[in-house]
PDB file of N, CA and C in Angstrom:
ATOM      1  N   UNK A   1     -11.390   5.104   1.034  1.00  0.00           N
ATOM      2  CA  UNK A   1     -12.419   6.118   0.952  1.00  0.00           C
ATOM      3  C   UNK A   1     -12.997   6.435   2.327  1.00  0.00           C
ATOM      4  N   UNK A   2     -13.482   5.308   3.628  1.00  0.00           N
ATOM      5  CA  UNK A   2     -13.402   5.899   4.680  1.00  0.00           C
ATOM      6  C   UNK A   2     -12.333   6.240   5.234  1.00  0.00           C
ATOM      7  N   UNK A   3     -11.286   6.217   5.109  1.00  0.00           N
ATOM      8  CA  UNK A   3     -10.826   6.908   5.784  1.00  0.00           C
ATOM      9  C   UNK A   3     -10.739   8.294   5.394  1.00  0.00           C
ATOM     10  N   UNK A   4     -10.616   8.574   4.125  1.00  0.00           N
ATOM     11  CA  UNK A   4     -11.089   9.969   3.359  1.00  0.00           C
ATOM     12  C   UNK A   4     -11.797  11.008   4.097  1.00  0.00           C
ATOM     13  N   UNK A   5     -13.274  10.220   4.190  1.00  0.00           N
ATOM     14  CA  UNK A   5     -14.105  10.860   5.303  1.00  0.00           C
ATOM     15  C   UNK A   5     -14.254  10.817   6.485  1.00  0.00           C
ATOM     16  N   UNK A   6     -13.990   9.673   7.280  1.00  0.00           N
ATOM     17  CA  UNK A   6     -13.260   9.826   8.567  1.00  0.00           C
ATOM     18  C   UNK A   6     -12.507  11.552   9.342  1.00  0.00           C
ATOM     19  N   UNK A   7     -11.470  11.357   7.914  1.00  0.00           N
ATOM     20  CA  UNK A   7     -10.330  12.417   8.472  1.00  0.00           C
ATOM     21  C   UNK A   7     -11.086  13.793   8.362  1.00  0.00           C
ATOM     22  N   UNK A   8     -12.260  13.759   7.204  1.00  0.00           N
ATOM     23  CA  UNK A   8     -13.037  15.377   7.049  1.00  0.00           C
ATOM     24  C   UNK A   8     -13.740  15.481   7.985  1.00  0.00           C
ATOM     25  N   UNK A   9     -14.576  14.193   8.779  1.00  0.00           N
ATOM     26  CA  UNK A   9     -15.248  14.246  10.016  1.00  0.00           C
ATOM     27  C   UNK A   9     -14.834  14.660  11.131  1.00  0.00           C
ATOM     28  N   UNK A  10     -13.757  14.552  11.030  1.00  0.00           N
ATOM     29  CA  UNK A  10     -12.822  14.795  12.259  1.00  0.00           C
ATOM     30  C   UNK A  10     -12.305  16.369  11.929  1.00  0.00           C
ATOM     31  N   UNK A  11     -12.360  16.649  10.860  1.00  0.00           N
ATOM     32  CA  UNK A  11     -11.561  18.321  10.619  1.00  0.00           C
ATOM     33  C   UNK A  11     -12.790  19.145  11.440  1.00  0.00           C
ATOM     34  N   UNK A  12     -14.137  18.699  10.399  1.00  0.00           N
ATOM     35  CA  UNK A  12     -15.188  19.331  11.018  1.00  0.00           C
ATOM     36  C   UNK A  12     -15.798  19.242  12.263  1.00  0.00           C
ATOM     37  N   UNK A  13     -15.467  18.494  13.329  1.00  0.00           N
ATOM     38  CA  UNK A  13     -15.516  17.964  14.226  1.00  0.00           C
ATOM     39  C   UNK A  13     -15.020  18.677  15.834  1.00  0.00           C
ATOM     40  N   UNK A  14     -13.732  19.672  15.358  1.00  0.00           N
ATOM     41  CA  UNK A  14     -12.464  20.047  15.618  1.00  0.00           C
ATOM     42  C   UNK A  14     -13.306  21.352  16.410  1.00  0.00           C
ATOM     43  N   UNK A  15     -13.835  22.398  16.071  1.00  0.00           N
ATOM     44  CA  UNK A  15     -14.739  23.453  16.507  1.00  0.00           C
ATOM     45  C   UNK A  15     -15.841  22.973  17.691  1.00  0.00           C
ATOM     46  N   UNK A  16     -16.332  22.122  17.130  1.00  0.00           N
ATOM     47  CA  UNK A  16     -17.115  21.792  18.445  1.00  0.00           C
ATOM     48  C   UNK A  16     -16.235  21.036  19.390  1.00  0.00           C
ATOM     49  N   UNK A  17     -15.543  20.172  19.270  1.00  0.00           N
ATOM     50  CA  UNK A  17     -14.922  19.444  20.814  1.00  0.00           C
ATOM     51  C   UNK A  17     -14.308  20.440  21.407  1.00  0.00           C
ATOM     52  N   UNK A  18     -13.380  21.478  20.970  1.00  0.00           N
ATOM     53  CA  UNK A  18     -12.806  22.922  21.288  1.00  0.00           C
ATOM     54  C   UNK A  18     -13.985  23.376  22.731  1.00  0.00           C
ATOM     55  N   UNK A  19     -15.273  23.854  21.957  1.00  0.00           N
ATOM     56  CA  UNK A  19     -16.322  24.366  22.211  1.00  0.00           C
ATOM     57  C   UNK A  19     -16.490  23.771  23.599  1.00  0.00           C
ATOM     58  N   UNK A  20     -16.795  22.205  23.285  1.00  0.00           N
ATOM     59  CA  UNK A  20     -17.355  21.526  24.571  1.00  0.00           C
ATOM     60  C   UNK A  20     -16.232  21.350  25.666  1.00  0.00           C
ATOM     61  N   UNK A  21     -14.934  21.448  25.524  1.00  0.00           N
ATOM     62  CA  UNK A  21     -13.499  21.375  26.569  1.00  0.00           C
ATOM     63  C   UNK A  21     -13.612  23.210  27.193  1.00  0.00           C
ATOM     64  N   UNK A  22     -13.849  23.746  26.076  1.00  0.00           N
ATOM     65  CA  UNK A  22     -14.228  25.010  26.831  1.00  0.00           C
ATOM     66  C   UNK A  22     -14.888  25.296  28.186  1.00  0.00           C
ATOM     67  N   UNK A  23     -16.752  24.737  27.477  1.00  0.00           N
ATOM     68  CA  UNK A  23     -17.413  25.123  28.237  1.00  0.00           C
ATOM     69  C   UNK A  23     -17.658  23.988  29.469  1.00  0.00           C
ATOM     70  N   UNK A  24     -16.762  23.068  29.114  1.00  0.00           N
ATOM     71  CA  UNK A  24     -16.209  21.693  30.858  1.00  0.00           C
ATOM     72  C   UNK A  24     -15.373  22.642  31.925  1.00  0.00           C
ATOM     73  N   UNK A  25     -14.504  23.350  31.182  1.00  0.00           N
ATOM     74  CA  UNK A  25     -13.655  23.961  31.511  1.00  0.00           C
ATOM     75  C   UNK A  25     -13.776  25.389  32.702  1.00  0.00           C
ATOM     76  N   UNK A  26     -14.898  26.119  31.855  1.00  0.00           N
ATOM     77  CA  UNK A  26     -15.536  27.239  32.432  1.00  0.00           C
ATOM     78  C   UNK A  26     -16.276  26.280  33.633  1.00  0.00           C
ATOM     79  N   UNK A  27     -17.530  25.564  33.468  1.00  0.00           N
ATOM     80  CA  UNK A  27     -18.310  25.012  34.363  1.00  0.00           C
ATOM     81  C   UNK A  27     -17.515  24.619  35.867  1.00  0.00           C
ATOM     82  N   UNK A  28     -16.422  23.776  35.229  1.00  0.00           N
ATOM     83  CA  UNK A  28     -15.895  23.076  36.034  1.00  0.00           C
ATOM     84  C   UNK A  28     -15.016  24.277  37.476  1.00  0.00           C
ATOM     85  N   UNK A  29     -14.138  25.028  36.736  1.00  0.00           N
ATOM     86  CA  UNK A  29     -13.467  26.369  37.587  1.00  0.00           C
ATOM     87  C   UNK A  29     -14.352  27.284  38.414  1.00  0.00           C
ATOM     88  N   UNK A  30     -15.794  27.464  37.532  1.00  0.00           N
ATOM     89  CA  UNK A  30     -16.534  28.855  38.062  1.00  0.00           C
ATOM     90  C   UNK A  30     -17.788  28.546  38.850  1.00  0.00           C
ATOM     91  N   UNK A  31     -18.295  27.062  38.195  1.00  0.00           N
ATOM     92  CA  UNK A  31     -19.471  26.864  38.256  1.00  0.00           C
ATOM     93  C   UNK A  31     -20.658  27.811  37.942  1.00  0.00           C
ATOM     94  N   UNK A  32     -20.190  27.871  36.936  1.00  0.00           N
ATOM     95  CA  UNK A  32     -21.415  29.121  36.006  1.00  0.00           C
ATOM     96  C   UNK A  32     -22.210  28.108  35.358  1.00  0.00           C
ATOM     97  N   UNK A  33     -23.349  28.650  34.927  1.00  0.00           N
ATOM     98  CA  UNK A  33     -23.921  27.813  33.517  1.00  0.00           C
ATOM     99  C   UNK A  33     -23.437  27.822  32.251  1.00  0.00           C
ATOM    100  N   UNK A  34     -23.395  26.960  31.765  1.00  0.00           N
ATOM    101  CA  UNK A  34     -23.129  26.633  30.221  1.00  0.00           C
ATOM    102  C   UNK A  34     -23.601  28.223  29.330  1.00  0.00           C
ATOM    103  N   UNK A  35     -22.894  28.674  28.765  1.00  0.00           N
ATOM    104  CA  UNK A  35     -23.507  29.353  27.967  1.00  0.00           C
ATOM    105  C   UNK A  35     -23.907  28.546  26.569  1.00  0.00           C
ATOM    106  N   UNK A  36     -24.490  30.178  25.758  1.00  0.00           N
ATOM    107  CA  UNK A  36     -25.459  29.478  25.114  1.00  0.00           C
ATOM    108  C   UNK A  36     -24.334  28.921  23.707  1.00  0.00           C
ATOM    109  N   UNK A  37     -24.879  27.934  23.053  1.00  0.00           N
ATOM    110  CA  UNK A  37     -24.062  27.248  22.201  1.00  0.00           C
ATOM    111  C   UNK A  37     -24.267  28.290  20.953  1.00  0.00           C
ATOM    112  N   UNK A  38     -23.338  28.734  20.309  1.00  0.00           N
ATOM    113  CA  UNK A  38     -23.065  29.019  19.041  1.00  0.00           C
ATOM    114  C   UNK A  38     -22.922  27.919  18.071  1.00  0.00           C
ATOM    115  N   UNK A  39     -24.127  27.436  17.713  1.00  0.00           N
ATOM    116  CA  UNK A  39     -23.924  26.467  16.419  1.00  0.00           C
ATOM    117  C   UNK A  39     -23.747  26.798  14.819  1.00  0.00           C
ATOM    118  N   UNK A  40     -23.803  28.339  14.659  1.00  0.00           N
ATOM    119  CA  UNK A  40     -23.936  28.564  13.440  1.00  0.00           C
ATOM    120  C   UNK A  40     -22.405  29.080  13.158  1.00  0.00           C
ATOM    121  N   UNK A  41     -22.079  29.352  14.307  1.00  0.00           N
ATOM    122  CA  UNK A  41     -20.102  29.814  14.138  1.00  0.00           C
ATOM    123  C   UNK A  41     -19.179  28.451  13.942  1.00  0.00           C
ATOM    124  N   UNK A  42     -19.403  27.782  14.931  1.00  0.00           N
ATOM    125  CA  UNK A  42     -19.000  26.099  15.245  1.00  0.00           C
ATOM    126  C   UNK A  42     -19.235  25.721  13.736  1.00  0.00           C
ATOM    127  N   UNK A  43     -20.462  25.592  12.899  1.00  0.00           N
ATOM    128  CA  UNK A  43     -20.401  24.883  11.606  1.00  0.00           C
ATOM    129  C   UNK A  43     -20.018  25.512  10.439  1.00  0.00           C
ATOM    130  N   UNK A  44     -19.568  26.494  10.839  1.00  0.00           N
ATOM    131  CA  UNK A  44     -19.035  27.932   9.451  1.00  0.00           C
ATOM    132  C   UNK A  44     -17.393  27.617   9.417  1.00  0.00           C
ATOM    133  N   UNK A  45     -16.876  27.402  11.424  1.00  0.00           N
ATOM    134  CA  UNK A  45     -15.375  26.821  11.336  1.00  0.00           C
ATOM    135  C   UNK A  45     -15.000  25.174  11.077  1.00  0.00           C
ATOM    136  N   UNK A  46     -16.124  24.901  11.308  1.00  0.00           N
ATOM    137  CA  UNK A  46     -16.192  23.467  10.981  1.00  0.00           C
ATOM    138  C   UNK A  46     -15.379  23.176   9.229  1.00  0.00           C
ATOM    139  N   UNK A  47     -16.812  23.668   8.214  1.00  0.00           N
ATOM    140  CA  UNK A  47     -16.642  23.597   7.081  1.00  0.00           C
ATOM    141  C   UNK A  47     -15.260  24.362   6.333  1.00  0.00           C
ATOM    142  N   UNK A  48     -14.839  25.397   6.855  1.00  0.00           N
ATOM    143  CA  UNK A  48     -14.100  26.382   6.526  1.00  0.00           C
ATOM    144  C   UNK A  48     -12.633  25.585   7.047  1.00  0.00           C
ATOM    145  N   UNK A  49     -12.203  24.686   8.156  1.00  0.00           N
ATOM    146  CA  UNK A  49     -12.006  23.864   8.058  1.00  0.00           C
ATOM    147  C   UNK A  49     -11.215  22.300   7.274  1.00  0.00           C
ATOM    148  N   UNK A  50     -12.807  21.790   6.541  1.00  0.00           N
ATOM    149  CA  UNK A  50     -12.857  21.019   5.667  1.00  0.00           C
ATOM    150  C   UNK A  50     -12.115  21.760   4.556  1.00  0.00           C
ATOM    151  N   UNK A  51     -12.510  22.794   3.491  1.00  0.00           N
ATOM    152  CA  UNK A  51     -12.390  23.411   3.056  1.00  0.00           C
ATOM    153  C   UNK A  51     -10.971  23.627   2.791  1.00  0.00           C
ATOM    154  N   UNK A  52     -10.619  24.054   3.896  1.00  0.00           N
ATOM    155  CA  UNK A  52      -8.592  23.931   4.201  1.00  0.00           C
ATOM    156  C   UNK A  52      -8.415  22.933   4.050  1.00  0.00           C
ATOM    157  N   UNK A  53      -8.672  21.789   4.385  1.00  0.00           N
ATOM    158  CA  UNK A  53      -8.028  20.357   4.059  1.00  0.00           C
ATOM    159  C   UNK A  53      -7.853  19.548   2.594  1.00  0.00           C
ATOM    160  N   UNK A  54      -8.991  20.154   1.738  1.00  0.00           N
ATOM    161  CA  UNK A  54      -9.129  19.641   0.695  1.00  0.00           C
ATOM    162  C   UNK A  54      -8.187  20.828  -0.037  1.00  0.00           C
ATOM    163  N   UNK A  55      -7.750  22.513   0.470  1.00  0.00           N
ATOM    164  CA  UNK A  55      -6.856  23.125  -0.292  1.00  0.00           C
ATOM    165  C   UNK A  55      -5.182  22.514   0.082  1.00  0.00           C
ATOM    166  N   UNK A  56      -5.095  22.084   1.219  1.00  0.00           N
ATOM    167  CA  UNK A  56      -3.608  21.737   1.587  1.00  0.00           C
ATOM    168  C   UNK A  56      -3.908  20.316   0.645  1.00  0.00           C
ATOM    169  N   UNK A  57      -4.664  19.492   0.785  1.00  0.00           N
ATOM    170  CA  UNK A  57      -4.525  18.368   0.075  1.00  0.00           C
ATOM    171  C   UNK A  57      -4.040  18.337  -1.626  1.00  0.00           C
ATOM    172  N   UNK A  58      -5.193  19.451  -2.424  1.00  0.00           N
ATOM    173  CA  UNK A  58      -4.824  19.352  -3.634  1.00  0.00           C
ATOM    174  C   UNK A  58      -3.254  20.052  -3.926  1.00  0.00           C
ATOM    175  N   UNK A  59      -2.772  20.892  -2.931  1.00  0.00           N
ATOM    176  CA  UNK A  59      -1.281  21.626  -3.467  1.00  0.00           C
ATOM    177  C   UNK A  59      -0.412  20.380  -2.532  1.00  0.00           C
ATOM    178  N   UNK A  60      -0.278  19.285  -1.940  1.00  0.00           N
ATOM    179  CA  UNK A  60       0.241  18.218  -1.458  1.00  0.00           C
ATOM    180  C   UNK A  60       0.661  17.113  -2.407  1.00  0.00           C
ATOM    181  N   UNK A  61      -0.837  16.652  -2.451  1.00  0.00           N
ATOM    182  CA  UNK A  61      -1.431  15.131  -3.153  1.00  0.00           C
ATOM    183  C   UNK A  61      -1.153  15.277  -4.435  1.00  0.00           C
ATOM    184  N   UNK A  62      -0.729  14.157  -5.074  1.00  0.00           N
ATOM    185  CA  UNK A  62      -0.872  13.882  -6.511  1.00  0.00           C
ATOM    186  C   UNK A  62       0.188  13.154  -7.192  1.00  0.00           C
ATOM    187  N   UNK A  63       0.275  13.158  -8.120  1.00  0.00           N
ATOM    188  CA  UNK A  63       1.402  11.925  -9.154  1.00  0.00           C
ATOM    189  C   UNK A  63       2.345  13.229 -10.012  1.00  0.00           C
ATOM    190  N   UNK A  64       3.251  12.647 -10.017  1.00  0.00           N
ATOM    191  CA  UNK A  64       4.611  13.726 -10.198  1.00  0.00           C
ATOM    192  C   UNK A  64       4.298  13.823 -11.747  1.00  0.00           C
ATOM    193  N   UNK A  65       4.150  14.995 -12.109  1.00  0.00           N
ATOM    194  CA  UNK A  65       4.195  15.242 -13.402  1.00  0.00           C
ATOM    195  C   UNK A  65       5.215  15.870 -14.522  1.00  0.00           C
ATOM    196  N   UNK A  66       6.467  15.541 -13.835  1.00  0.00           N
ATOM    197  CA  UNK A  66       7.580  15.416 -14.623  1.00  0.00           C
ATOM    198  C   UNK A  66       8.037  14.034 -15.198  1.00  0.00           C
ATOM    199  N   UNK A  67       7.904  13.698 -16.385  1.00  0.00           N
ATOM    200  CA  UNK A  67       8.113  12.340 -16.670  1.00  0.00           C
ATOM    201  C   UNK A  67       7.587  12.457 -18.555  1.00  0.00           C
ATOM    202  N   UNK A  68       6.917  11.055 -18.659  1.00  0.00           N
ATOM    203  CA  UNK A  68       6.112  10.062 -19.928  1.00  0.00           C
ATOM    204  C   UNK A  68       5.529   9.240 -19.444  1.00  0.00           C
ATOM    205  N   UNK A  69       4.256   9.814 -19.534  1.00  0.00           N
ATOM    206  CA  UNK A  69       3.379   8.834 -18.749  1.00  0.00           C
ATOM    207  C   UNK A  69       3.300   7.545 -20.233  1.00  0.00           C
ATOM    208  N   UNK A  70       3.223   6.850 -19.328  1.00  0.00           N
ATOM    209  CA  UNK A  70       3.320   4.967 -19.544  1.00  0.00           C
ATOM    210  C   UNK A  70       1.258   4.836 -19.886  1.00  0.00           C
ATOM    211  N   UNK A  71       0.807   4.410 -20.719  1.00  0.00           N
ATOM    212  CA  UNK A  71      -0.206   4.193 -20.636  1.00  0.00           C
ATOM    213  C   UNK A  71      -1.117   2.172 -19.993  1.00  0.00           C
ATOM    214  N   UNK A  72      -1.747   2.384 -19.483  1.00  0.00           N
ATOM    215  CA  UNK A  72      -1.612   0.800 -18.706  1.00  0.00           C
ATOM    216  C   UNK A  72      -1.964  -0.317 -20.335  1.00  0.00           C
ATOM    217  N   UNK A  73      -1.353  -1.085 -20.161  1.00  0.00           N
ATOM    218  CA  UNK A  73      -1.284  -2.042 -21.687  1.00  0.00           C
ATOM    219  C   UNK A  73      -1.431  -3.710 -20.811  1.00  0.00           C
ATOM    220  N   UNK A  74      -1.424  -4.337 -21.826  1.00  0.00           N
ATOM    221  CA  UNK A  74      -1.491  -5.944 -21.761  1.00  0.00           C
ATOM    222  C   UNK A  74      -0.124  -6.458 -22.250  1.00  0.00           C
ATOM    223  N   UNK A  75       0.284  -7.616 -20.893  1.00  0.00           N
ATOM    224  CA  UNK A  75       1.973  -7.744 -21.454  1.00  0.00           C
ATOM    225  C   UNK A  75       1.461  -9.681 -20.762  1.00  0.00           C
ATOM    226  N   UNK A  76       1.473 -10.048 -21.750  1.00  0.00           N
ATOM    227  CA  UNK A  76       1.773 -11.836 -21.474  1.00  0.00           C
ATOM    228  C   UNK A  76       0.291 -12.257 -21.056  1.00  0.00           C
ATOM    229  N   UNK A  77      -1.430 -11.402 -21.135  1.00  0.00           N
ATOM    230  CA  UNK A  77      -2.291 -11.667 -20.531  1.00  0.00           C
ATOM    231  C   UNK A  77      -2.803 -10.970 -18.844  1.00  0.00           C
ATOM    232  N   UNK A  78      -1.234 -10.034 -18.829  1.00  0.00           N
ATOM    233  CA  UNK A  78      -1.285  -9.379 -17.722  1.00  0.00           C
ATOM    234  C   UNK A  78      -1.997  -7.834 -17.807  1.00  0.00           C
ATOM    235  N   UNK A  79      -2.580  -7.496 -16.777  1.00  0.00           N
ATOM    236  CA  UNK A  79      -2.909  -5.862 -17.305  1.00  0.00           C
ATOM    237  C   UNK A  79      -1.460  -5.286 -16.108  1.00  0.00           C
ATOM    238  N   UNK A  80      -0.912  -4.585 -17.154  1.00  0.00           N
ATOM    239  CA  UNK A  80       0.337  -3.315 -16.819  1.00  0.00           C
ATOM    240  C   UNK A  80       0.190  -2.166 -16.269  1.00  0.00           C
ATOM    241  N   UNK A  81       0.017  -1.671 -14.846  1.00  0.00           N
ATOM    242  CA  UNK A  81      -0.811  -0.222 -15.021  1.00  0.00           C
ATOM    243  C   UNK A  81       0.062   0.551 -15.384  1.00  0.00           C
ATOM    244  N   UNK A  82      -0.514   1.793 -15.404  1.00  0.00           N
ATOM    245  CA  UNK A  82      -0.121   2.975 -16.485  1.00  0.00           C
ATOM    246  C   UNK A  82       0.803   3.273 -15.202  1.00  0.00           C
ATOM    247  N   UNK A  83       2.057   4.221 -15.699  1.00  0.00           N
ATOM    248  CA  UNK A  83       3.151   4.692 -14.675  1.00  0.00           C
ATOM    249  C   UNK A  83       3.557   5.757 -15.186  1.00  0.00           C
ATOM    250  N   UNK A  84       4.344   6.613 -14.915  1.00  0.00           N
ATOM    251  CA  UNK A  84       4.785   7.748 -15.117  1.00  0.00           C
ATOM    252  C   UNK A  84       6.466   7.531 -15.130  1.00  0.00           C
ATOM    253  N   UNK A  85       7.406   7.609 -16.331  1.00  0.00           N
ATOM    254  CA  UNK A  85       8.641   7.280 -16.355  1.00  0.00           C
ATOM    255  C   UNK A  85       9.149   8.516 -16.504  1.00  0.00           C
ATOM    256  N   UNK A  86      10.422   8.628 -15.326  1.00  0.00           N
ATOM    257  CA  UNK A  86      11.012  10.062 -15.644  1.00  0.00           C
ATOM    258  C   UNK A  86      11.750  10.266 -16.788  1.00  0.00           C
ATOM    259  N   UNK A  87      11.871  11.243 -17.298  1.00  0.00           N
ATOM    260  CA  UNK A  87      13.044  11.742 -18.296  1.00  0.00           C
ATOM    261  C   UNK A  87      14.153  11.783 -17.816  1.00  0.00           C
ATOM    262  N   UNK A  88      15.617  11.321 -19.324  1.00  0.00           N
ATOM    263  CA  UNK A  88      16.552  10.975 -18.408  1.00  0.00           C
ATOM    264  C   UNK A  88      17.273  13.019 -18.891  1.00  0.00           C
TER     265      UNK A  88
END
């Protein structure tokens, strides 16, 4: 589960480090000032983002649903988990 959120921290995360290599970037070549931070764009691509990750995830992730699913049972005192057996 952290790592779950870890990896969304890091999706959302992704807009601002962009942001801040940018404006190292500008400073560093021109020696201008920092402009001003856009935080409300940064957390719109942030989430939007997240957002993508959890849509690539759900059409990715999941348990193959071609099969008979096995329901989890008791075999000798053991618990059996439930499995998914393909069709032959």
């Amino acid at each position: 589960m952290i790592r779950f959120l870890l990896e969304r921290w890091a999706f959302f995360a992704v807009p601002f480090a962009v942001w801040g290599l940018y404006v190292l970037l500008m400073y560093r070549t021109r020696r201008l000032p920092p402009p001003r931070t856009p935080w409300t764009s940064l957390f719109i691509a942030g989430l939007a983002l997240v957002a993508l990750s959890f849509i690539v995830l759900g059409f990715t992730e999941g348990y193959p649903s071609n099969g008979t699913y096995v329901a989890p049972h008791v075999v000798n005192g053991k618990i059996v988990p439930g499995t998914v057996e393909k069709n032959p």
